[in-house]
N, C-alpha and C. Protein backbone atom coordinates (compact mmCIF):
# COMPACT_ATOMS: atom_id res chain seq x y z
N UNK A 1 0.85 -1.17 0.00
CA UNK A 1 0.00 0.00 0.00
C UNK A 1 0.89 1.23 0.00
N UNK A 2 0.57 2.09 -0.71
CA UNK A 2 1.61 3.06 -1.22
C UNK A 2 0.65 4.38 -0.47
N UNK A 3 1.29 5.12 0.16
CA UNK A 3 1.18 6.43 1.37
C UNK A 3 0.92 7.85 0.03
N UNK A 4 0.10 8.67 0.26
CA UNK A 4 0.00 9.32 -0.83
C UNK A 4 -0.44 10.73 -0.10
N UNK A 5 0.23 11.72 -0.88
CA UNK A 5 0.29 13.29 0.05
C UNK A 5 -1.57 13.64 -0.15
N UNK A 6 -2.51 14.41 0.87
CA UNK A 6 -3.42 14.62 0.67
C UNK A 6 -3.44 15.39 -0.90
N UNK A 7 -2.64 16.45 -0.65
CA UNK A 7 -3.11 17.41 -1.93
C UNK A 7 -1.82 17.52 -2.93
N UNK A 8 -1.69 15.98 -3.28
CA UNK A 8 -0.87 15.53 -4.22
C UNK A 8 -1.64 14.90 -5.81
N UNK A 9 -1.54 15.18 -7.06
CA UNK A 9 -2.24 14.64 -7.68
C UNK A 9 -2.09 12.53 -7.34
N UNK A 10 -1.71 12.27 -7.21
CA UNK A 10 -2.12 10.96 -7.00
C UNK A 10 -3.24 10.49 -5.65
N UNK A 11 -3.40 11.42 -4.91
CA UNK A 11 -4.36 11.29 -3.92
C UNK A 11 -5.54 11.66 -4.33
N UNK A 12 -5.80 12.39 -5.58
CA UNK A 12 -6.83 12.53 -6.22
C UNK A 12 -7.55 11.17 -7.38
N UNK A 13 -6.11 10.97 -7.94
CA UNK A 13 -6.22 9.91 -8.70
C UNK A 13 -7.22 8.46 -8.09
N UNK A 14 -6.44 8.47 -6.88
CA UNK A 14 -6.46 7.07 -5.81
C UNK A 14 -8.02 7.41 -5.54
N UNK A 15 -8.51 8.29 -5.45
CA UNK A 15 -9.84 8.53 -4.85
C UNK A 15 -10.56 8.61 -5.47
N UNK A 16 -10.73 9.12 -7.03
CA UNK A 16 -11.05 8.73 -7.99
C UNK A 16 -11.73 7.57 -8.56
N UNK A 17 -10.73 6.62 -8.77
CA UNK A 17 -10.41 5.15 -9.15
C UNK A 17 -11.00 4.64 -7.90
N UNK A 18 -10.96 4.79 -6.26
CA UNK A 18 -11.98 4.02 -5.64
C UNK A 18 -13.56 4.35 -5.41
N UNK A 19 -13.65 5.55 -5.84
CA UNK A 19 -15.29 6.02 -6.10
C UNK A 19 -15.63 5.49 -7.31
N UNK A 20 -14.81 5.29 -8.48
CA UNK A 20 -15.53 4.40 -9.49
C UNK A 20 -15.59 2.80 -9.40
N UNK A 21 -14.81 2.39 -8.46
CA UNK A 21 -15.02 0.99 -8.32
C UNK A 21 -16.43 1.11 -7.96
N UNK A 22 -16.76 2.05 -6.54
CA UNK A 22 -17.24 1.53 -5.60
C UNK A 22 -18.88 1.52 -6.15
N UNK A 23 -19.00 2.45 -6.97
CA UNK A 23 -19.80 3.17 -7.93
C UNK A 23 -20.00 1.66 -8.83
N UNK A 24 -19.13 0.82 -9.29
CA UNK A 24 -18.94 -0.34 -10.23
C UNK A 24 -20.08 -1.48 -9.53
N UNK A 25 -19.33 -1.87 -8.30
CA UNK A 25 -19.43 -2.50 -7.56
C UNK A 25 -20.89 -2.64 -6.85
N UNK A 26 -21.60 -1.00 -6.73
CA UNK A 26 -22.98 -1.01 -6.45
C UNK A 26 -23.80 -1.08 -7.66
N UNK A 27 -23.48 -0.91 -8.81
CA UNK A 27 -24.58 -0.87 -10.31
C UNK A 27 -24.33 -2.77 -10.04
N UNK A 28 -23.66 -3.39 -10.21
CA UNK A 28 -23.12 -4.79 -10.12
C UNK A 28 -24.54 -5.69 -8.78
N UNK A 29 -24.61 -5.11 -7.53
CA UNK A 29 -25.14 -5.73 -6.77
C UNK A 29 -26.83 -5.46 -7.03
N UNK A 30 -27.17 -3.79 -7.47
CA UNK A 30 -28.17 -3.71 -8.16
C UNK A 30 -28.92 -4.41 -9.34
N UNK A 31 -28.23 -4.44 -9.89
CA UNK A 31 -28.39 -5.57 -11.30
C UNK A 31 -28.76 -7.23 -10.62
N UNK A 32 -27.64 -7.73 -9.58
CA UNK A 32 -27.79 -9.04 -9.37
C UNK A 32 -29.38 -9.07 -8.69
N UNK A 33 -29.46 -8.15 -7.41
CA UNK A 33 -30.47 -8.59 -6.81
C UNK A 33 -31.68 -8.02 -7.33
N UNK A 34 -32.08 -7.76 -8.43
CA UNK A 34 -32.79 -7.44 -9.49
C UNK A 34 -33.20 -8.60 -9.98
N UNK A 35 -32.07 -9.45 -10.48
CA UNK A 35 -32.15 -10.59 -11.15
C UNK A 35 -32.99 -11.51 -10.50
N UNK A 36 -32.24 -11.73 -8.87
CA UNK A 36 -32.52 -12.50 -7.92
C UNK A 36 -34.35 -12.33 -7.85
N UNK A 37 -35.28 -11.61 -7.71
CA UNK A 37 -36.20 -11.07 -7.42
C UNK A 37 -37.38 -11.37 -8.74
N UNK A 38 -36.76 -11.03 -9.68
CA UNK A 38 -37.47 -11.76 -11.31
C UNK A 38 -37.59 -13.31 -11.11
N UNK A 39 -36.19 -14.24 -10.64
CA UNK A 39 -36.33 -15.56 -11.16
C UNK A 39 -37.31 -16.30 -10.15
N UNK A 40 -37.49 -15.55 -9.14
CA UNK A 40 -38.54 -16.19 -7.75
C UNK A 40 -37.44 -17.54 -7.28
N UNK A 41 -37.89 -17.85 -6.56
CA UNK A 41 -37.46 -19.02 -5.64
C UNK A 41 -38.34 -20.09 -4.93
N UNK A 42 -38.08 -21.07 -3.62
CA UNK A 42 -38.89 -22.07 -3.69
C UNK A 42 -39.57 -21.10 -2.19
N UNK A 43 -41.17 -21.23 -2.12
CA UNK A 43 -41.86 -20.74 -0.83
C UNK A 43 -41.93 -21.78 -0.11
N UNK A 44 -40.90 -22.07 0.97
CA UNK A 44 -41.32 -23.54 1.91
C UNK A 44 -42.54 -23.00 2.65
N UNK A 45 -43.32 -24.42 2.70
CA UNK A 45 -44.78 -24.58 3.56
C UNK A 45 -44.81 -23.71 4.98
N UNK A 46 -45.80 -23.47 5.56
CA UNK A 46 -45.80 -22.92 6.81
C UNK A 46 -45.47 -24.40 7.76
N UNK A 47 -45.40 -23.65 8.79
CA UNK A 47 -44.58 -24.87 10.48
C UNK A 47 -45.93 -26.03 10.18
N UNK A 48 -45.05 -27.06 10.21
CA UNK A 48 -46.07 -28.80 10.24
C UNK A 48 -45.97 -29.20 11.63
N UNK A 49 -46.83 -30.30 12.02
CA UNK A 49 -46.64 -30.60 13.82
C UNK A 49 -45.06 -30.76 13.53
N UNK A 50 -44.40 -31.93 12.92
CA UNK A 50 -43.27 -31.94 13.07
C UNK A 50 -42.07 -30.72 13.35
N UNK A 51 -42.24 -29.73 12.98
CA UNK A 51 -41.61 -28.59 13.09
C UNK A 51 -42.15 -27.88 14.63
N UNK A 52 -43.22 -28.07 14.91
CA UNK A 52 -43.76 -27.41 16.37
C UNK A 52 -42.68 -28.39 17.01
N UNK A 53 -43.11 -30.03 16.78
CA UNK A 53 -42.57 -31.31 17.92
C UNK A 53 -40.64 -30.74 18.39
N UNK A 54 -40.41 -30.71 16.76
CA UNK A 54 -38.88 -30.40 17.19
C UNK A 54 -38.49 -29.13 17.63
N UNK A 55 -39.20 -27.86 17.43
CA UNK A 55 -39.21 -26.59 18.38
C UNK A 55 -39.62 -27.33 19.96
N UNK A 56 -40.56 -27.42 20.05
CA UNK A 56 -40.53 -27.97 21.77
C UNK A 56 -39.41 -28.78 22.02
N UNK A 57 -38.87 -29.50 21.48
CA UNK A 57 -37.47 -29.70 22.05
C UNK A 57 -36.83 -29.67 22.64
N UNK A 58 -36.60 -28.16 22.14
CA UNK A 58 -35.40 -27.52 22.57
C UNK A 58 -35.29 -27.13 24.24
N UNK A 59 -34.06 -27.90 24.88
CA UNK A 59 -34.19 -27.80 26.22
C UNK A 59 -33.79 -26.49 27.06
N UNK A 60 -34.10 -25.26 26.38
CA UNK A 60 -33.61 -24.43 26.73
C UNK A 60 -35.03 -22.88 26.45
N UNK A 61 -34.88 -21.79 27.41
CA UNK A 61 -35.77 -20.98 26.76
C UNK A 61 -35.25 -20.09 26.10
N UNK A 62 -35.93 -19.69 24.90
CA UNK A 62 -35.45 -18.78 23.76
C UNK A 62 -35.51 -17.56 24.21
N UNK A 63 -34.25 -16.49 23.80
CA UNK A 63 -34.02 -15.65 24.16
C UNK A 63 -35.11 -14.72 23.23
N UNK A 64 -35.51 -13.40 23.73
CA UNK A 64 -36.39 -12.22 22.42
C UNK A 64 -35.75 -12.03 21.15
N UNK A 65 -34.52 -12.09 21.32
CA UNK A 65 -34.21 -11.91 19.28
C UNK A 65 -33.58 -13.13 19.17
N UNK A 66 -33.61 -14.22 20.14
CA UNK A 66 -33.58 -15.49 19.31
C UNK A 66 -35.20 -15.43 18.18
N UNK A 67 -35.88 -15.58 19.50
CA UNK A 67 -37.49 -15.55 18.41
C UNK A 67 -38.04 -14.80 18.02
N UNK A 68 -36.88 -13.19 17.95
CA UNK A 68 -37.64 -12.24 17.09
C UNK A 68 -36.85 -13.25 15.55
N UNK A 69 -35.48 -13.55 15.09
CA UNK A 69 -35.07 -13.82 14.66
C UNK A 69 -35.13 -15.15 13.75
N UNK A 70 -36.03 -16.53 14.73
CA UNK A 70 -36.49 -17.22 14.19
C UNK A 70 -38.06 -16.74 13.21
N UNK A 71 -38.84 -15.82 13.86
CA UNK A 71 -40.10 -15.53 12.60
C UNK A 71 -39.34 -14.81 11.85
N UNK A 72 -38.59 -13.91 11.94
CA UNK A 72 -37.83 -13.15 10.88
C UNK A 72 -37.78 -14.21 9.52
N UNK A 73 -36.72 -15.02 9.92
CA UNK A 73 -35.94 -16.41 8.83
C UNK A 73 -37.47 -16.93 8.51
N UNK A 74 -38.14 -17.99 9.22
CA UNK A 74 -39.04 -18.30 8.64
C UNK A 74 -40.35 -17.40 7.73
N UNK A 75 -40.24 -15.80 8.13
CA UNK A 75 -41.21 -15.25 7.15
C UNK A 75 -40.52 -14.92 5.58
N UNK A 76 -39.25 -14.76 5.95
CA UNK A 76 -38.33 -14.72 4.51
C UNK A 76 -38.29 -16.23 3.79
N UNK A 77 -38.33 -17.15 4.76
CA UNK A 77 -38.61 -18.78 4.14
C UNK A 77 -39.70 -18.92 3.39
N UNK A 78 -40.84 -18.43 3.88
CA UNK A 78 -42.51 -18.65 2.89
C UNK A 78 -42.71 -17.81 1.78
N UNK A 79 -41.55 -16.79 1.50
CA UNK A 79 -41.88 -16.33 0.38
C UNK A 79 -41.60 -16.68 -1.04
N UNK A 80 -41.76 -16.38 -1.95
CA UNK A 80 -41.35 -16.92 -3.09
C UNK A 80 -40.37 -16.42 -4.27
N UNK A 81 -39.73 -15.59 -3.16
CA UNK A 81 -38.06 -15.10 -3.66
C UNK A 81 -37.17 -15.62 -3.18
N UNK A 82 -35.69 -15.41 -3.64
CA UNK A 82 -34.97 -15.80 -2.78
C UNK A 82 -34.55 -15.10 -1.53
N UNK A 83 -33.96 -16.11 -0.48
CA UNK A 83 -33.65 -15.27 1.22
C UNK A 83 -32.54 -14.26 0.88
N UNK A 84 -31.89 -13.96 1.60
CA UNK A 84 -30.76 -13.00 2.01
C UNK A 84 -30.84 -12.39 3.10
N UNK A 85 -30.30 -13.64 4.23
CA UNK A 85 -30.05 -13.06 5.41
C UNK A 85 -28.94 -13.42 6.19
N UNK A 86 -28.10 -12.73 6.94
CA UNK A 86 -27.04 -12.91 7.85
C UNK A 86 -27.57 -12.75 8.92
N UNK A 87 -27.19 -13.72 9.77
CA UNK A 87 -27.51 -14.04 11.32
C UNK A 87 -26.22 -14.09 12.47
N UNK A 88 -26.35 -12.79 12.81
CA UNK A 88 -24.73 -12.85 13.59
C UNK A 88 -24.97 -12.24 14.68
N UNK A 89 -24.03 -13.02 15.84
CA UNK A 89 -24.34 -12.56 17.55
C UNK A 89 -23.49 -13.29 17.69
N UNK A 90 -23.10 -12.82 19.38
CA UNK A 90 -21.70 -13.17 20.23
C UNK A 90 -22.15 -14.82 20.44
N UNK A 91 -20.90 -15.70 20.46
CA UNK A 91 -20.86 -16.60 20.98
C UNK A 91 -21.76 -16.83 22.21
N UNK A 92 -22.50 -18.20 21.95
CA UNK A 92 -23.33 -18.60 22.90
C UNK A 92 -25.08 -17.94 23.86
N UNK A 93 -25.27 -17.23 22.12
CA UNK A 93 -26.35 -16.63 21.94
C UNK A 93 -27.47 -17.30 21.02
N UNK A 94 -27.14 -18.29 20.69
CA UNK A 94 -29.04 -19.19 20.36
C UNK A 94 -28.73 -19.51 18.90
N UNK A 95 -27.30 -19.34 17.84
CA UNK A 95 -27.29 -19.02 16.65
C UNK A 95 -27.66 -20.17 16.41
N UNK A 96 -27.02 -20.94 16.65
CA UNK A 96 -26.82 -22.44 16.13
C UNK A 96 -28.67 -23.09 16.18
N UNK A 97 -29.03 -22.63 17.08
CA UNK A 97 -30.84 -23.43 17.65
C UNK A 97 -31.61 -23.01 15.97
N UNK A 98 -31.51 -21.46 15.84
CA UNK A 98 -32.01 -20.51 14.83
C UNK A 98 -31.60 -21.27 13.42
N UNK A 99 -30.23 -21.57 13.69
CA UNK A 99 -29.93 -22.74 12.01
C UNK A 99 -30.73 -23.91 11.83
N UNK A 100 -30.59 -24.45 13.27
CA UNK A 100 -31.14 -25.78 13.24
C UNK A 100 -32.42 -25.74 12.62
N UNK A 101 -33.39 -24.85 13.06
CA UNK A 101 -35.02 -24.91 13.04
C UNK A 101 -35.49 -24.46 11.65
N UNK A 102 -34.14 -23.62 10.96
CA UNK A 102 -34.63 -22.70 9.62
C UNK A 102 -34.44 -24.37 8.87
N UNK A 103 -32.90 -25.44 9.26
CA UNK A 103 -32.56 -26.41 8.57
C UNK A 103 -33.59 -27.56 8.27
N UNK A 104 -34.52 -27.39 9.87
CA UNK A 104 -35.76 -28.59 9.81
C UNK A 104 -36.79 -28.22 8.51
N UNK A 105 -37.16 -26.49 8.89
CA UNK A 105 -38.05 -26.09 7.88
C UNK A 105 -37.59 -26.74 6.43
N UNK A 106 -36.56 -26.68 6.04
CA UNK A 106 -36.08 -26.97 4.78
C UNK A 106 -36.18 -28.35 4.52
N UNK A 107 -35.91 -29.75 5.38
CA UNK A 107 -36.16 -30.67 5.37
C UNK A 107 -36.97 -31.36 5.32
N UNK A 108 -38.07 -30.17 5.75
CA UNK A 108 -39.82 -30.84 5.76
C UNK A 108 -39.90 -30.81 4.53
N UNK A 109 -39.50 -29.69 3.77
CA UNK A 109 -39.89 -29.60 2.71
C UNK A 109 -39.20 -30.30 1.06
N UNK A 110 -38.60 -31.56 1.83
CA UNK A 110 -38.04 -31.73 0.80
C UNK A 110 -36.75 -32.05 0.55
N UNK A 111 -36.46 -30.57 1.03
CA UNK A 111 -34.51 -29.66 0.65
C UNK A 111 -33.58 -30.47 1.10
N UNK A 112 -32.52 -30.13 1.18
CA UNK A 112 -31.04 -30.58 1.74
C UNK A 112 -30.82 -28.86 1.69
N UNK A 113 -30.04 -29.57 3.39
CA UNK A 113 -29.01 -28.54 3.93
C UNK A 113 -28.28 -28.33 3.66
N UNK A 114 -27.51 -27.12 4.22
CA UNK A 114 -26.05 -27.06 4.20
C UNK A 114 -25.62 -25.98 5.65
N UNK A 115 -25.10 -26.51 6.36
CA UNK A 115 -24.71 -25.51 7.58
C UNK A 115 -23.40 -25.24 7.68
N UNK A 116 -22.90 -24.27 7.33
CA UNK A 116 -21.35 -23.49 7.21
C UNK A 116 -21.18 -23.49 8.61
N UNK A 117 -20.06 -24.03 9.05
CA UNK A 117 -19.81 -23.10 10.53
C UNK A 117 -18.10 -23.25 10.38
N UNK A 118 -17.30 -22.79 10.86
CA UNK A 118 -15.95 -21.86 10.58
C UNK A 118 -15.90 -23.63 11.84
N UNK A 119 -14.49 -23.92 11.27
CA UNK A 119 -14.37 -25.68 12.32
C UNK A 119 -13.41 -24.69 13.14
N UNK A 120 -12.67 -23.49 13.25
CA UNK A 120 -12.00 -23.19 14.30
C UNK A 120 -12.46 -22.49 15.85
N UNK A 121 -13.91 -22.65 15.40
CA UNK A 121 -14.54 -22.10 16.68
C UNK A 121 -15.61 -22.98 16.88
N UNK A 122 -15.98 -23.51 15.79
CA UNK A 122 -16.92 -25.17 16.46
C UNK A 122 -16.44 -26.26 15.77
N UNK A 123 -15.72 -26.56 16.37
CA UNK A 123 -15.46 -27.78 15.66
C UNK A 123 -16.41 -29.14 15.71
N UNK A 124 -16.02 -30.03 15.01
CA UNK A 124 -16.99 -31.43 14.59
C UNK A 124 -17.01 -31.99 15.97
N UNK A 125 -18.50 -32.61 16.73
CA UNK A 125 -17.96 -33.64 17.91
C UNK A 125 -17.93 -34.78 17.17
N UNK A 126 -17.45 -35.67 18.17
CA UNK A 126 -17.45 -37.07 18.24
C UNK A 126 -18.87 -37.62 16.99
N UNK A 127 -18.16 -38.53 16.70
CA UNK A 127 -19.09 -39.01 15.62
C UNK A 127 -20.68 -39.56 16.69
N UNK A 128 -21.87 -39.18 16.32
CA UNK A 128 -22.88 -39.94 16.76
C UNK A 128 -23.64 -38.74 17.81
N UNK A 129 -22.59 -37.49 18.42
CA UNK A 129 -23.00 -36.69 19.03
C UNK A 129 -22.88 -35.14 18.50
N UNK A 130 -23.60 -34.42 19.68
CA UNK A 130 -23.55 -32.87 19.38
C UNK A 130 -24.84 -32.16 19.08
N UNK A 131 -24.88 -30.99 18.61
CA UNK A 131 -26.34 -30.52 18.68
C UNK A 131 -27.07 -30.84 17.64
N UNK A 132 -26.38 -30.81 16.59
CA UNK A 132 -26.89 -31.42 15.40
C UNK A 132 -27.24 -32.93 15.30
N UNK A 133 -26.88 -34.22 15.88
CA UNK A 133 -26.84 -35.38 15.95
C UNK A 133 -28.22 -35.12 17.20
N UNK A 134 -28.26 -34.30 17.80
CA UNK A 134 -28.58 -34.83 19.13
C UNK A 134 -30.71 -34.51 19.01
N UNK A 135 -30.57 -32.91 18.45
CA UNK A 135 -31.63 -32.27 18.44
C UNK A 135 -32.66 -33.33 17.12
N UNK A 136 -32.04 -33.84 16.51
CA UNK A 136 -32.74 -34.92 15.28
C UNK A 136 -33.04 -35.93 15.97
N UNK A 137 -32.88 -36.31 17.17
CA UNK A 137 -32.65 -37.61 17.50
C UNK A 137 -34.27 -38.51 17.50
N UNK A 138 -35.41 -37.36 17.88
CA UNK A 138 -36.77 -37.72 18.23
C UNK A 138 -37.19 -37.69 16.47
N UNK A 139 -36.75 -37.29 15.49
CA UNK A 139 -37.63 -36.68 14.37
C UNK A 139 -36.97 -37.55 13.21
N UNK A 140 -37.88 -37.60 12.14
CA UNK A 140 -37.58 -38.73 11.01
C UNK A 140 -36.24 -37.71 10.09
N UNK A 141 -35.41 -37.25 10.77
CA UNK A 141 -34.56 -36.67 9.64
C UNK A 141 -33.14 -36.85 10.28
N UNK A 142 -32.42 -37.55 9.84
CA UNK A 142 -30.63 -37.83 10.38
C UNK A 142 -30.09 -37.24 9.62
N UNK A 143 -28.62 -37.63 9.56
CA UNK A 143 -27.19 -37.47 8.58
C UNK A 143 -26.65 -38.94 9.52
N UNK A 144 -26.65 -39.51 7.94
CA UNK A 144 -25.90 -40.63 8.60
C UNK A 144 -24.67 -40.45 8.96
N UNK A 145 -24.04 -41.44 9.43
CA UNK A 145 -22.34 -41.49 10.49
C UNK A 145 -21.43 -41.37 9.35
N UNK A 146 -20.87 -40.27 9.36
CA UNK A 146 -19.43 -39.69 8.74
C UNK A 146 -20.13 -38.96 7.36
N UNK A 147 -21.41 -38.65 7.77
CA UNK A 147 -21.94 -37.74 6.88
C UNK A 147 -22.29 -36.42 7.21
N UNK A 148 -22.46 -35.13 6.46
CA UNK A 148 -22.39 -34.01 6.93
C UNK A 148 -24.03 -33.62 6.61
N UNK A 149 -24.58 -34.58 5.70
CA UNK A 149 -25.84 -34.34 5.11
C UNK A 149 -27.17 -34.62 5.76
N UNK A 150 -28.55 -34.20 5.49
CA UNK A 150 -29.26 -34.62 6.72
C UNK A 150 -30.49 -34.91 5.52
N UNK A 151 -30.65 -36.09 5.88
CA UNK A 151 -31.58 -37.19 5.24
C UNK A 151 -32.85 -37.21 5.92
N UNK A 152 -34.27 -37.27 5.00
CA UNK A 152 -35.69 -37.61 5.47
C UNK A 152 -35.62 -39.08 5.59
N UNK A 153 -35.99 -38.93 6.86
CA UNK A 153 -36.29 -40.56 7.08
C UNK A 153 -38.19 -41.18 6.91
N UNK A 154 -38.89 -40.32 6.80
CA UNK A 154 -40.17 -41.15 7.08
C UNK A 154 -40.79 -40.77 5.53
C-alpha cells in the first residue's frame, strides 16, 4: 500500500479510481439482486406438527431476538423469492438453535441442507453426538455417520 500526500495529484487519482469501483461495484449488486427477485425461488410450507414437535425440544428458553429472529428467517422462508439473510451474535447466543429450526423447515420440505460453521470455533464432535446429531434424534430426519448431510427418514 503506497502512502499518498493529501493534496498531491495521486491522492486525487487514488480517490477517484476508488469512487468508481465503488460506484462499479454497487450498479453490479443492483443488477444481481434485481435478477434474484425476477427468477422467484422455492416458498417452503408454513410450520407442520413436526416442526412445532422439534421446536418444543429444545431444552432451553429462547431468548427475544432469538425468536424475534427465528419468525424473521421463517417469514423470509414462505416467500417466493430468494432469502438474504445474515444471522450474527456473540458466541453462545441461540445461533446455532435458529440454524437448526430454519434447517428442519427446509427438510420438511423436501430440501437438503447445508450448515457453514468456521471448524475453528466449532469444531466437529465425536461421531454420533452434538447438537446437530442430538436435536434430530426424536424426528424422522438424520445425517448418517461420517456424513455431513441430513436425510428424510419417514
Amino acid at each position: 500500500m503506497k502512502l499518498n500526500k493529501l493534496s498531491g495529484d495521486q491522492w486525487t487519482k487514488t480517490t477517484r479510481r476508488a469512487k468508481a469501483a465503488a460506484k462499479d461495484l454497487a450498479d453490479g449488486l443492483i443488477k444481481l439482486y434485481a435478477q434474484r427477485q425476477r427468477l422467484g425461488g422455492h416458498a417452503f410450507s408454513p410450520d407442520t406438527p413436526w416442526q412445532q414437535e422439534f421446536e418444543e425440544a429444545f431444552d432451553y428458553t429462547e431468548t427475544d431476538d432469538q425468536l424475534t429472529a427465528i419468525r424473521e428467517i421463517k417469514a423470509d422462508m414462505e416467500k417466493p423469492v430468494p432469502m438474504d439473510r445474515l444471522l450474527c451474535g456473540d458466541v453462545g447466543y441461540g445461533k446455532t438453535e435458529v440454524a437448526l429450526r430454519a434447517a428442519m423447515k427446509c427438510i420438511l420440505d423436501g430440501k437438503q441442507v447445508a450448515l457453514l460453521v468456521p471448524t475453528t470455533i466449532m469444531p466437529p464432535p465425536p461421531p454420533g453426538s452434538g447438537p446437530f446429531r442430538s436435536r434430530w434424534r426424536s424426528c424422522p430426519a438424520s445425517a448418517p455417520p461420517g456424513r455431513s448431510r441430513m436425510c428424510w427418514n419417514g
